[in-house]
Protein backbone atom coordinates (compact mmCIF):
# COMPACT_ATOMS: atom_id res chain seq x y z
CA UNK A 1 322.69 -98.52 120.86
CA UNK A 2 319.53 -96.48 121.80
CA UNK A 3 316.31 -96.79 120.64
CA UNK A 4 316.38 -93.81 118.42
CA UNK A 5 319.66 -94.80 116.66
CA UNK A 6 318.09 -98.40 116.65
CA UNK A 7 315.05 -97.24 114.95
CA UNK A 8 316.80 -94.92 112.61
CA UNK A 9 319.14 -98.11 111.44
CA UNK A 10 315.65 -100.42 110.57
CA UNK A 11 314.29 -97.17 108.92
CA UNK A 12 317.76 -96.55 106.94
CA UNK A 13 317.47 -100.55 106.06
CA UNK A 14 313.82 -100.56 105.10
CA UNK A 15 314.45 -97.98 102.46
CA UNK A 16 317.54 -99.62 101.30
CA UNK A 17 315.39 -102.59 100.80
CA UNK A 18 312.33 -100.67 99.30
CA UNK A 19 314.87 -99.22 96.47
CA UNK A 20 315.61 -102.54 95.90
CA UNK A 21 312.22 -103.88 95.05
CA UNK A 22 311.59 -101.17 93.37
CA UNK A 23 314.39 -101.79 90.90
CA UNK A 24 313.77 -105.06 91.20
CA UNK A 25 310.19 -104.46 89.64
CA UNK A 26 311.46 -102.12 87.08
CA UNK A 27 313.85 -104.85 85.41
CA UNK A 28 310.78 -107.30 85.59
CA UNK A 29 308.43 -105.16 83.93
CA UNK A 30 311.49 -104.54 81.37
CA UNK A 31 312.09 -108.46 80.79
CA UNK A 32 307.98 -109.13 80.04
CA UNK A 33 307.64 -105.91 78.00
CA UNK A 34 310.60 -106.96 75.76
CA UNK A 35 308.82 -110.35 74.30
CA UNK A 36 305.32 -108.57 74.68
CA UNK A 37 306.26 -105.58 72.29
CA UNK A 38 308.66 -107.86 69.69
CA UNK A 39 306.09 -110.44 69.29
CA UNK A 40 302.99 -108.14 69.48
CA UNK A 41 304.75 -105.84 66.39
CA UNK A 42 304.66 -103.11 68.26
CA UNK A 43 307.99 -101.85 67.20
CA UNK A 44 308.03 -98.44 68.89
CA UNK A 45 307.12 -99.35 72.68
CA UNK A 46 310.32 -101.78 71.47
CA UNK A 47 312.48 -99.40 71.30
CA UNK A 48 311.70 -97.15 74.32
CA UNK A 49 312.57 -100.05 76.36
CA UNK A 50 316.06 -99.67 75.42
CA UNK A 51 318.84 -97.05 76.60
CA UNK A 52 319.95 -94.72 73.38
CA UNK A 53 323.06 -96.79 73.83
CA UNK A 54 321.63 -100.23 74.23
CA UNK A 55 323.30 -102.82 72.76
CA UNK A 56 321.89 -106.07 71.00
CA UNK A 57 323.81 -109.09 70.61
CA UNK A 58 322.94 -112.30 70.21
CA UNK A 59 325.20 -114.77 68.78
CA UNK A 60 323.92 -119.00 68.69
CA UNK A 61 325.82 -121.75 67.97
CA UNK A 62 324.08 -125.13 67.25
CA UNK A 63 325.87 -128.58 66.78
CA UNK A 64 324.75 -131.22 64.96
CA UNK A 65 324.91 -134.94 65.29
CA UNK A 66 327.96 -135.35 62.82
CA UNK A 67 330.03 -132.53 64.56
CA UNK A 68 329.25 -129.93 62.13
CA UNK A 69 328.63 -126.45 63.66
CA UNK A 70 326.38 -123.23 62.48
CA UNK A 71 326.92 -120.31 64.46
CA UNK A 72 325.05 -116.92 64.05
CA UNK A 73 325.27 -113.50 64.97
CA UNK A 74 323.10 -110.40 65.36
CA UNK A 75 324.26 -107.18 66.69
CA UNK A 76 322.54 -103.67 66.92
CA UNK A 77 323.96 -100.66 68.82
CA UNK A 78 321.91 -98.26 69.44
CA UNK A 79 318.77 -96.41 68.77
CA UNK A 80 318.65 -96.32 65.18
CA UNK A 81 320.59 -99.59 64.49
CA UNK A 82 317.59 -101.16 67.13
CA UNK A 83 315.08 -99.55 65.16
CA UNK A 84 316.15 -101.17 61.96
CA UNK A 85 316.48 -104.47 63.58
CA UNK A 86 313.11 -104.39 64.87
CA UNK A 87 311.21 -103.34 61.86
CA UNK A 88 313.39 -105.10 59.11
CA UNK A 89 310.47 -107.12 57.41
CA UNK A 90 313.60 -109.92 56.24
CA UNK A 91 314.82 -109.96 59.74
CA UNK A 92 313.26 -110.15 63.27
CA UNK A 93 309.38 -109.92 61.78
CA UNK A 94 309.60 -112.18 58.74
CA UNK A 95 306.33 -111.94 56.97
């Protein structure tokens, strides 16, 4: 391989590898942006984090010593249905 095609290969790699830092920062800022906005009320920066055909779903299950089991379920899909998750005052921000 010549130098040229060997420095074209590192360049072709580096970029490859910058793109995924890149995205790699995006999803990070995502993740700490999520808890800041829920927590902090601010219901609208919420939102925008999401695609307009995000899906949430959480579902928990907890045991108890004698066996017994609760399980629970919350699912939104979608802009408006994340909107109304997000701002219901008997739901995710209980007064």
């Amino acid at each position: 391989m010549s130098t040229l095609e060997e420095l074209s290969a590192k360049v072709t790699a580096l970029e490859a590898e910058v793109a995924r830092l890149r995205d790699e920062r995006a999803v990070r800022d995502v993740v700490a942006r999520y808890g800041y906005e829920a927590d902090g009320r601010r219901d609208d920066a919420w939102v925008d984090l999401w695609a307009e055909d995000g899906v949430y779903d959480l579902t928990s299950e907890m045991t108890f010593p004698d066996g017994s089991a609760v399980t629970s379920a919350m699912r939104a899909e979608g802009v408006g249905e994340l909107q109304a998750l997000i701002t219901d005052p008997t739901g995710h921000h209980r007064p």
